[in-house]
C-alpha atoms as a PDB file:
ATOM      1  CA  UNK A   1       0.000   0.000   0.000  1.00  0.00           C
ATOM      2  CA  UNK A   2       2.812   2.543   0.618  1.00  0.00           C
ATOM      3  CA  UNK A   3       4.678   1.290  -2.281  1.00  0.00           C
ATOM      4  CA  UNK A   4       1.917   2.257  -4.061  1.00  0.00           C
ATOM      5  CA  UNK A   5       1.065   5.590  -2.748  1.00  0.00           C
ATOM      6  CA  UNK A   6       4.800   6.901  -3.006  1.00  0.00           C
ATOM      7  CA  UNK A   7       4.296   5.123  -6.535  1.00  0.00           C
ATOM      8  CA  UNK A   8       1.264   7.785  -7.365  1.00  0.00           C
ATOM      9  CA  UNK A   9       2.551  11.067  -5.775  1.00  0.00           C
ATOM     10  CA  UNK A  10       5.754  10.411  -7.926  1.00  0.00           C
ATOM     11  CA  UNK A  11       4.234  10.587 -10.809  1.00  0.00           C
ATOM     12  CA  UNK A  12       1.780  12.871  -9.341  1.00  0.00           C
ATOM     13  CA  UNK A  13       5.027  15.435  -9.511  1.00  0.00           C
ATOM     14  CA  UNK A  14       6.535  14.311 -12.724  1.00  0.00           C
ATOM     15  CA  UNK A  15       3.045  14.858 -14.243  1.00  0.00           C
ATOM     16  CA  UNK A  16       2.448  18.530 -13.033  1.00  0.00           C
ATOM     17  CA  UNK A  17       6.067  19.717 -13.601  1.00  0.00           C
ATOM     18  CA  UNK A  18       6.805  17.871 -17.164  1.00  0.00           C
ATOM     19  CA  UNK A  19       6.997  20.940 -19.678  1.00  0.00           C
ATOM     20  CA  UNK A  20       4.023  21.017 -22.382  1.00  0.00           C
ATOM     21  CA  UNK A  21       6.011  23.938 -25.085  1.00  0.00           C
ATOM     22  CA  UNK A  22       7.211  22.513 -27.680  1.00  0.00           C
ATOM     23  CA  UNK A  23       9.181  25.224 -28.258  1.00  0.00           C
ATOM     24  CA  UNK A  24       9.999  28.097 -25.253  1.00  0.00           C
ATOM     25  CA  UNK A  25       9.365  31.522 -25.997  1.00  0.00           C
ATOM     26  CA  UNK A  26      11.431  33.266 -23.445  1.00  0.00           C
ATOM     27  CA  UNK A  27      14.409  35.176 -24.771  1.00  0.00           C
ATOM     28  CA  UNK A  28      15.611  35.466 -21.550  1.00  0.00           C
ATOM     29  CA  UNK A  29      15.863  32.186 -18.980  1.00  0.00           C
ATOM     30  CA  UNK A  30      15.637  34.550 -15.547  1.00  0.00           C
ATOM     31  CA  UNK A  31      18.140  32.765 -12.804  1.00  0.00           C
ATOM     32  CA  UNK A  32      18.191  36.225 -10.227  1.00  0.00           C
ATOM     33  CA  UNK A  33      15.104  36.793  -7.796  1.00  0.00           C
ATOM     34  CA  UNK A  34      14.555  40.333  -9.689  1.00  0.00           C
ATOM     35  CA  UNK A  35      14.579  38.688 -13.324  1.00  0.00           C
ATOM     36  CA  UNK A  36      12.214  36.216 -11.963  1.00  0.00           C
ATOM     37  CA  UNK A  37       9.764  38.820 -10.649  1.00  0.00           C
ATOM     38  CA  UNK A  38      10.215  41.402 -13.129  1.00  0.00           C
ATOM     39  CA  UNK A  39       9.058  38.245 -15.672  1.00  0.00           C
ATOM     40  CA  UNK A  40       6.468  37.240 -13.237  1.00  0.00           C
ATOM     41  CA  UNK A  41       5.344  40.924 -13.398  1.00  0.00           C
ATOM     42  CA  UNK A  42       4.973  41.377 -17.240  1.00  0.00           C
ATOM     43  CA  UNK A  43       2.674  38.298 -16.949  1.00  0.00           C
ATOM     44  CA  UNK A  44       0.072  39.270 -14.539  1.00  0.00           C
ATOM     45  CA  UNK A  45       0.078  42.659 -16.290  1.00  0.00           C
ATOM     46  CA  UNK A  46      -0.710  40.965 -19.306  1.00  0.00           C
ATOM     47  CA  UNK A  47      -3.123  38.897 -17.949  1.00  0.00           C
ATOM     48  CA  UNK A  48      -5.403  41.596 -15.969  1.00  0.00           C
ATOM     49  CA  UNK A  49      -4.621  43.669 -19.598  1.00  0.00           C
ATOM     50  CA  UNK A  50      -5.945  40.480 -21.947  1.00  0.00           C
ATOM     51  CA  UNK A  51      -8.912  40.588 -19.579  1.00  0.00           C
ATOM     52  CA  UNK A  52      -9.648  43.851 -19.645  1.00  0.00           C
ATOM     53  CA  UNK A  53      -9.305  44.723 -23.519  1.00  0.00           C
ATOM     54  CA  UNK A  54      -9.164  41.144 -25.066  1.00  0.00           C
ATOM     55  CA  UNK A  55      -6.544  39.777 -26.924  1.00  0.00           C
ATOM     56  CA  UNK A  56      -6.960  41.265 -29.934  1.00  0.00           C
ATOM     57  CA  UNK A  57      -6.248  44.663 -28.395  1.00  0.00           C
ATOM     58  CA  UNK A  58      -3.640  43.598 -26.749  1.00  0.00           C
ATOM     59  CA  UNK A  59      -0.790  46.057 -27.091  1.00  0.00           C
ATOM     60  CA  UNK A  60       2.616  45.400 -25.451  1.00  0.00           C
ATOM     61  CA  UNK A  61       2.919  49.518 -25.502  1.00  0.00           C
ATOM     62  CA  UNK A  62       0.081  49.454 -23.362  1.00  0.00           C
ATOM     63  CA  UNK A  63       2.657  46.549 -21.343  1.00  0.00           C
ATOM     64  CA  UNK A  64       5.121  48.617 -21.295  1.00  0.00           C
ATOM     65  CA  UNK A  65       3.211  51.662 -19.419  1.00  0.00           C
ATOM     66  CA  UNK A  66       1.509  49.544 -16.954  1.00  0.00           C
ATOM     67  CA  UNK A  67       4.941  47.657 -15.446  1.00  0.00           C
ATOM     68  CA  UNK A  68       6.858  50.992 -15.970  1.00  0.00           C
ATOM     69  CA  UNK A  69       9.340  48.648 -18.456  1.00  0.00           C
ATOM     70  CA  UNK A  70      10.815  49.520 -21.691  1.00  0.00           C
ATOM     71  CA  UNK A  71       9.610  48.026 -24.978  1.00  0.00           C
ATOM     72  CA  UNK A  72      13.503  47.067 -24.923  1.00  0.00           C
ATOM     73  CA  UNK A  73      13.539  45.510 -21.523  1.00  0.00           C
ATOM     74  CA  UNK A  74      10.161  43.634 -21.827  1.00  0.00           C
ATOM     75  CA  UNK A  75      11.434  41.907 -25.395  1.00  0.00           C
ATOM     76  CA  UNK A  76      14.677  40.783 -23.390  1.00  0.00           C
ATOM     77  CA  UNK A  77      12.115  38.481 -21.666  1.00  0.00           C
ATOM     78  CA  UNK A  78       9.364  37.977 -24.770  1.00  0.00           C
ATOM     79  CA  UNK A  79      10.226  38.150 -28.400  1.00  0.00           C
ATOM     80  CA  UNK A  80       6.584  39.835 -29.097  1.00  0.00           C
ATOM     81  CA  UNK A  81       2.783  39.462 -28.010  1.00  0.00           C
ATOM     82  CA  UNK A  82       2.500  35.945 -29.065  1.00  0.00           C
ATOM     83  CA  UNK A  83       5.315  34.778 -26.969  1.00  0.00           C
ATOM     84  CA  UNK A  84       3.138  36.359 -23.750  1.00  0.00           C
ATOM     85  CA  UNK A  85       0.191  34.674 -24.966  1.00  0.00           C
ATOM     86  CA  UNK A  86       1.649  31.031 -25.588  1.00  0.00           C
ATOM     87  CA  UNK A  87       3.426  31.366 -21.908  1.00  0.00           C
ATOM     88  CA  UNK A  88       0.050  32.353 -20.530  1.00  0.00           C
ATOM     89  CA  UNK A  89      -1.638  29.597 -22.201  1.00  0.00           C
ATOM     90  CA  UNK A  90       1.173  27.001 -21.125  1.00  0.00           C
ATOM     91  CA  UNK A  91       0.100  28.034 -17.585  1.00  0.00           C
ATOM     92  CA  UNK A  92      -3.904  27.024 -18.581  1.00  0.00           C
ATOM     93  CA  UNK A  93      -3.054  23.960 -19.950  1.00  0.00           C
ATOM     94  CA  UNK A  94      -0.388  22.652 -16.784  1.00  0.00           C
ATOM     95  CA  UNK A  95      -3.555  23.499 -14.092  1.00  0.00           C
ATOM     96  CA  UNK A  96      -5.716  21.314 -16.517  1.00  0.00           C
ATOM     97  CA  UNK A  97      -3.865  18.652 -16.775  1.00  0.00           C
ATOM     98  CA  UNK A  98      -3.093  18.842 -12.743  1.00  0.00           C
ATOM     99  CA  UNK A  99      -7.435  18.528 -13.113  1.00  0.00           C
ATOM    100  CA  UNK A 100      -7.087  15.527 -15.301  1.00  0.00           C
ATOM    101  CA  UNK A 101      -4.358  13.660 -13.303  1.00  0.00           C
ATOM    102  CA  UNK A 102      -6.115  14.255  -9.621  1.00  0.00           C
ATOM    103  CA  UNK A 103      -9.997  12.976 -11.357  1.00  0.00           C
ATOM    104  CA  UNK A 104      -8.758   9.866 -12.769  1.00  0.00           C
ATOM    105  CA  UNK A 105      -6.816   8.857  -9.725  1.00  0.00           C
ATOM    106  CA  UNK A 106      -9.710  10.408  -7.335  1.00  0.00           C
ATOM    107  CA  UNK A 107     -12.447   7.478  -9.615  1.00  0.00           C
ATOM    108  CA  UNK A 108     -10.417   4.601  -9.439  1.00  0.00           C
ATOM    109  CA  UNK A 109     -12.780   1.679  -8.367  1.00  0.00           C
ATOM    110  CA  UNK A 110     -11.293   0.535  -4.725  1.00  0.00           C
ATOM    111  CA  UNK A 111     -11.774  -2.784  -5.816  1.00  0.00           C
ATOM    112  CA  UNK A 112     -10.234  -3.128  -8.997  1.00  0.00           C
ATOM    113  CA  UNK A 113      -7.221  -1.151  -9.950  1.00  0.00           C
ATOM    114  CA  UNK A 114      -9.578   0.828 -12.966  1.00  0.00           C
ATOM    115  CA  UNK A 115     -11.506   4.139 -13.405  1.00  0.00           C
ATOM    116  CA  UNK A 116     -15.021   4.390 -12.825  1.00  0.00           C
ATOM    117  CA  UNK A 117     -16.215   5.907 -16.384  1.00  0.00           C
ATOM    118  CA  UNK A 118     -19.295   7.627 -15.338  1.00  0.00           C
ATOM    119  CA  UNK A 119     -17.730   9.276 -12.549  1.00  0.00           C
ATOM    120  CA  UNK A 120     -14.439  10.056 -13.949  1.00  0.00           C
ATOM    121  CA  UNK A 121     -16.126  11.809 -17.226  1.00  0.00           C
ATOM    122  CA  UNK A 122     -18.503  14.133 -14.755  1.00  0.00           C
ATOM    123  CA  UNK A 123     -15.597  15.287 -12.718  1.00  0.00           C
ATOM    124  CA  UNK A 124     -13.240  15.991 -15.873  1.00  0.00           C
ATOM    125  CA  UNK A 125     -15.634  17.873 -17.540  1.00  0.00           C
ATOM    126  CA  UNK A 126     -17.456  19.595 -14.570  1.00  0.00           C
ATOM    127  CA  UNK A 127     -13.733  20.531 -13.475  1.00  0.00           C
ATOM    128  CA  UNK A 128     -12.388  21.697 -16.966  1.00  0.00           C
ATOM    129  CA  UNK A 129     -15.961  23.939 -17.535  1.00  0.00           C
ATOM    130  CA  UNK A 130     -15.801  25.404 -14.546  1.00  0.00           C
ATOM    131  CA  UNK A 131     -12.003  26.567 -14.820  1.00  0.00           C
ATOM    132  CA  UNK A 132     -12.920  27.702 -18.825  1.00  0.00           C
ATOM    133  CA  UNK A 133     -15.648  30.101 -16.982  1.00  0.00           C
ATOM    134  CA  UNK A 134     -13.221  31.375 -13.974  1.00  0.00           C
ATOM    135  CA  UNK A 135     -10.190  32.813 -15.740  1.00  0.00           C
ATOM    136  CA  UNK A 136     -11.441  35.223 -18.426  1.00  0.00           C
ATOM    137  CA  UNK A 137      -7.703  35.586 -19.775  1.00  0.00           C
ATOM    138  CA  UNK A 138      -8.145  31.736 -21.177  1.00  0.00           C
ATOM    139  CA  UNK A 139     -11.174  32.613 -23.261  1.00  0.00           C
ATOM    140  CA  UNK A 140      -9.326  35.232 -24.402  1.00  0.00           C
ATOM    141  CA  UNK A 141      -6.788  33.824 -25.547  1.00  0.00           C
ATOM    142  CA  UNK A 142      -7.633  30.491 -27.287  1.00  0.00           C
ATOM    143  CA  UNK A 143     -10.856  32.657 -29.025  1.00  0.00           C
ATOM    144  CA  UNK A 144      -7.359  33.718 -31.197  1.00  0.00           C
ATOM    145  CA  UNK A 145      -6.063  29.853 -31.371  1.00  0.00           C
ATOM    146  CA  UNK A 146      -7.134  29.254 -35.014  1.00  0.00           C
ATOM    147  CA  UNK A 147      -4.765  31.976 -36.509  1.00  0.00           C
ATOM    148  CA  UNK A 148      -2.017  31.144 -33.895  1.00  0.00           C
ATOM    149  CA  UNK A 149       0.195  28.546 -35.285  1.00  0.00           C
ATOM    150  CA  UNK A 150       2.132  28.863 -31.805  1.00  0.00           C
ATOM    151  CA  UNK A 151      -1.166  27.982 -29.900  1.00  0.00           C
ATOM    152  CA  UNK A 152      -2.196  25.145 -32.722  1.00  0.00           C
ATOM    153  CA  UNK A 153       1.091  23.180 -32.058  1.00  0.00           C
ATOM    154  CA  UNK A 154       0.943  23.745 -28.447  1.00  0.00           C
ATOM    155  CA  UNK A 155      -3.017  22.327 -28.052  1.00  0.00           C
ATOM    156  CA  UNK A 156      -2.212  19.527 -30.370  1.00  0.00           C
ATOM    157  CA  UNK A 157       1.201  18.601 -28.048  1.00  0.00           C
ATOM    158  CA  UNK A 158      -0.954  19.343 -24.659  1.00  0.00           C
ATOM    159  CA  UNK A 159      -3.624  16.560 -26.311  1.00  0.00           C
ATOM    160  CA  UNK A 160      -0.960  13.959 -26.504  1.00  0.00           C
ATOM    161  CA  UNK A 161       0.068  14.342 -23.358  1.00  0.00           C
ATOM    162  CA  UNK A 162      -2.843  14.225 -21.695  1.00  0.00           C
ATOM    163  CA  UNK A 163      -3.614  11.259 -23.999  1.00  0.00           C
ATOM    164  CA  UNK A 164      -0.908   9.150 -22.713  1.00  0.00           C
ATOM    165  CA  UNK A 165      -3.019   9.868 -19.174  1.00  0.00           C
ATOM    166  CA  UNK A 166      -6.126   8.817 -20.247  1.00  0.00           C
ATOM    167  CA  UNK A 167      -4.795   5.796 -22.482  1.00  0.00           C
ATOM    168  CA  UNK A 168      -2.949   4.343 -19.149  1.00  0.00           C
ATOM    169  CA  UNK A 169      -6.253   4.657 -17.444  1.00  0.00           C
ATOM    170  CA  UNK A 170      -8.340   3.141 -19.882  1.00  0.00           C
ATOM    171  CA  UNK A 171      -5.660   0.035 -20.760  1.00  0.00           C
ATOM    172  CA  UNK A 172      -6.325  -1.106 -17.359  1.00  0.00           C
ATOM    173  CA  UNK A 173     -10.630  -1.553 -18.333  1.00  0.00           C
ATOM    174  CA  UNK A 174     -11.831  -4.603 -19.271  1.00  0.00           C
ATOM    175  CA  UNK A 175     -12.384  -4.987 -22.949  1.00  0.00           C
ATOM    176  CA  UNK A 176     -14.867  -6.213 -25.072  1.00  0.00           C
ATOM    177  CA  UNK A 177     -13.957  -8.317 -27.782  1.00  0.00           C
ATOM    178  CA  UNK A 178     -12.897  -6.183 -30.401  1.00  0.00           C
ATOM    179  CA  UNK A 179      -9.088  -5.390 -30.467  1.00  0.00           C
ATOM    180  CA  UNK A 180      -9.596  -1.173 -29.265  1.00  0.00           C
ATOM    181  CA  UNK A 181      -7.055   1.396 -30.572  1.00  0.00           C
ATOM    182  CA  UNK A 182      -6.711   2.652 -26.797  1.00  0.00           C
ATOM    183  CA  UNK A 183      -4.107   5.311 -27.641  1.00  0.00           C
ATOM    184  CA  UNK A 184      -6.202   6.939 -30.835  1.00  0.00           C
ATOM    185  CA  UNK A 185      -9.198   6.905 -28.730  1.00  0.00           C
ATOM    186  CA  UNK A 186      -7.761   8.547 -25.829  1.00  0.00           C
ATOM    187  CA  UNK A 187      -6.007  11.524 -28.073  1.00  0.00           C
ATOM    188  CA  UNK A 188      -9.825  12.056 -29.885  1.00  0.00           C
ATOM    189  CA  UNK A 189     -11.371  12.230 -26.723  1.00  0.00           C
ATOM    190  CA  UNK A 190      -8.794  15.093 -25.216  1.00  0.00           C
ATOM    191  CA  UNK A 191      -8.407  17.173 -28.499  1.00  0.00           C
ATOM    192  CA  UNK A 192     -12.416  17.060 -28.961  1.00  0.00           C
ATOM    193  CA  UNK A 193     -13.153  18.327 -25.687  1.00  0.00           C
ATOM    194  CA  UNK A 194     -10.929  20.940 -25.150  1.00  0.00           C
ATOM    195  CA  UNK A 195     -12.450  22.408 -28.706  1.00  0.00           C
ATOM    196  CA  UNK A 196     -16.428  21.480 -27.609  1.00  0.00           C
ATOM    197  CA  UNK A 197     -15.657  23.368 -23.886  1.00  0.00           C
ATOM    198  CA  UNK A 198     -13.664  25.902 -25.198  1.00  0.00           C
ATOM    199  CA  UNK A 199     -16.700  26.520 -28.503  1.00  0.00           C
ATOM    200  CA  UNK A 200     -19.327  26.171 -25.573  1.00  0.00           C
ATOM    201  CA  UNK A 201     -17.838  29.826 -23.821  1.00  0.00           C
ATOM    202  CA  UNK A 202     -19.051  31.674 -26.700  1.00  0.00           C
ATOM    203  CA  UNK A 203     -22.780  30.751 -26.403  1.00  0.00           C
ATOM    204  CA  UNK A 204     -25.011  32.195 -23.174  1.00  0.00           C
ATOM    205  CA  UNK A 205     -24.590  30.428 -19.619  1.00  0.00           C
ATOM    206  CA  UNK A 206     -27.631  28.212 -20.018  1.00  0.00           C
ATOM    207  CA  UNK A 207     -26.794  27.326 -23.582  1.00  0.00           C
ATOM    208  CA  UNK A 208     -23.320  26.295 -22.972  1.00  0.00           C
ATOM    209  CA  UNK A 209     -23.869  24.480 -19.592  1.00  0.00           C
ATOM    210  CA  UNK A 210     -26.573  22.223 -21.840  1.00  0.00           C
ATOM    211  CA  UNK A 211     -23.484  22.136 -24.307  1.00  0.00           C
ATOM    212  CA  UNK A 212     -21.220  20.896 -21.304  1.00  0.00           C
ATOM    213  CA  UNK A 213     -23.734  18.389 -20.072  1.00  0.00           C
ATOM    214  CA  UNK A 214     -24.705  16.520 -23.748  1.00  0.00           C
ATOM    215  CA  UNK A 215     -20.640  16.003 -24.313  1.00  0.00           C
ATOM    216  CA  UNK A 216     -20.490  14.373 -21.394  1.00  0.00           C
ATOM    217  CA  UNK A 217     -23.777  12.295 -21.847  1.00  0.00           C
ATOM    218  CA  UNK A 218     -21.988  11.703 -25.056  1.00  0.00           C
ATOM    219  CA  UNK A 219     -18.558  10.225 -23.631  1.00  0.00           C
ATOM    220  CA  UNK A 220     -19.834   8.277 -21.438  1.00  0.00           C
ATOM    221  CA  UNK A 221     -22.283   6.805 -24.076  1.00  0.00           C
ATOM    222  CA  UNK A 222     -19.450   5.737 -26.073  1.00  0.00           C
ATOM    223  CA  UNK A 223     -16.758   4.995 -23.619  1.00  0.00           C
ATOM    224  CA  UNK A 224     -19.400   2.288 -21.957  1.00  0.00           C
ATOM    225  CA  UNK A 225     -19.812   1.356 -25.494  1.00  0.00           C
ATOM    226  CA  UNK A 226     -16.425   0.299 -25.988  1.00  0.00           C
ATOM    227  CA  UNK A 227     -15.641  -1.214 -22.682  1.00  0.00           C
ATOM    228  CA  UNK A 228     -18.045  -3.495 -20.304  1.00  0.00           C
ATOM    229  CA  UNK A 229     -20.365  -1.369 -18.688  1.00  0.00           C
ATOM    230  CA  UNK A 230     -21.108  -4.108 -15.823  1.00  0.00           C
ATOM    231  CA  UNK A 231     -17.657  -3.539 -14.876  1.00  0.00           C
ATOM    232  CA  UNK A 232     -18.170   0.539 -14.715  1.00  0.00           C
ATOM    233  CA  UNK A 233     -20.548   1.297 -12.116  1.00  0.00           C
END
């Protein structure tokens, strides 16, 4: 049992501190208390500023005024706009996957070492729509994902990764007999619902709440599809 526990937090750390860029943005790697809160700073500025005018009027001139920084000083840290956005947005996706890791482990079944499938889809979801709705800066920011090839790459990498959590979770169900593509299904699943969540934020609350609820009615309609539902309480 305490092999097992230290086995879980373990990977419990590895999980929430493994990297998700493909590529890092920062021109400047801060290793001195002041870089790091001088880099810290330009982010939170650009956050509260993202919120308050929306990406698309983001300006980093407007940056610049707010943190008292130079246009010069501020590009030692980001090469331009984008780079800000994309390390923003590398922040949303580590606290969602920190979501993802803590609901499958929370739904194993005690007496079987699997996931409960009902329970583990309403906690994702329920979990992921409710942080969508609390930070305004990630609505934002992934409205402009489509014509950011930056964000594109970093979504589809952040779907792998949190594929290769699901797959491991849904290897250890009992199968039907059809031979399942675990790892394909797993990466569908994660790349469809961050777009269906993240589509849902433009419609009215009680609009995309129904939105949130049919996706889920919908996973767990084909997740019990593909593996036994007698063993998925």
């Amino acid at each position: 049992m305490a092999r097992s526990f230290y086995f879980c937090f373990s990977f419990f750390l590895w999980i929430c501190t493994e990297p998700i860029m493909a590529k890092p943005m920062s021109r400047v790697t801060p290793k001195q208390n002041r870089a790091i809160q001088t880099r810290e700073s330009i982010l939170a500025v650009s956050k509260a500023l993202i919120i308050e005018v929306g990406a698309l009027n983001f300006q980093m001139a407007e940056v610049s005024q707010r943190t008292g920084l130079s246009i010069g000083s501020i590009y030692k840290y980001f090469s331009n706009k984008e780079a800000i956005f994309q390390e923003l947005a590398k922040d949303h996706l580590s606290r969602l996957r920190k979501i993802l890791f803590e609901e499958l482990l929370r739904h194993r079944d005690v007496r079987e070492p699997s996931i409960s499938i009902p329970k583990s889809v309403d906690g994702i979801i329920d979990r992921f729509f409710e942080f969508y709705q609390s930070d305004r800066s990630f609505r934002e920011i992934w409205s402009i994902s489509q014509v950011s090839i930056e964000l594109i790459k970093l979504d589809k990498k952040d779907s792998k990764e949190n594929a290769k959590l699901v797959s491991r979770a849904l290897s250890d169900l009992p199968k039907g007999k059809e031979s399942l593509p675990v790892e394909e299904i797993a990466f569908f699943l994660c790349d469809t619902t961050g777009y269906v969540l993240r589509s849902a934020l433009d419609y009215p609350q009680k609009k995309a709440t129904q939105i949130k609820d049919d996706w889920k009615f919908l996973l767990k309609h084909y997740l019990l599809s593909k593996f036994p539902p007698e063993t998925n309480p």
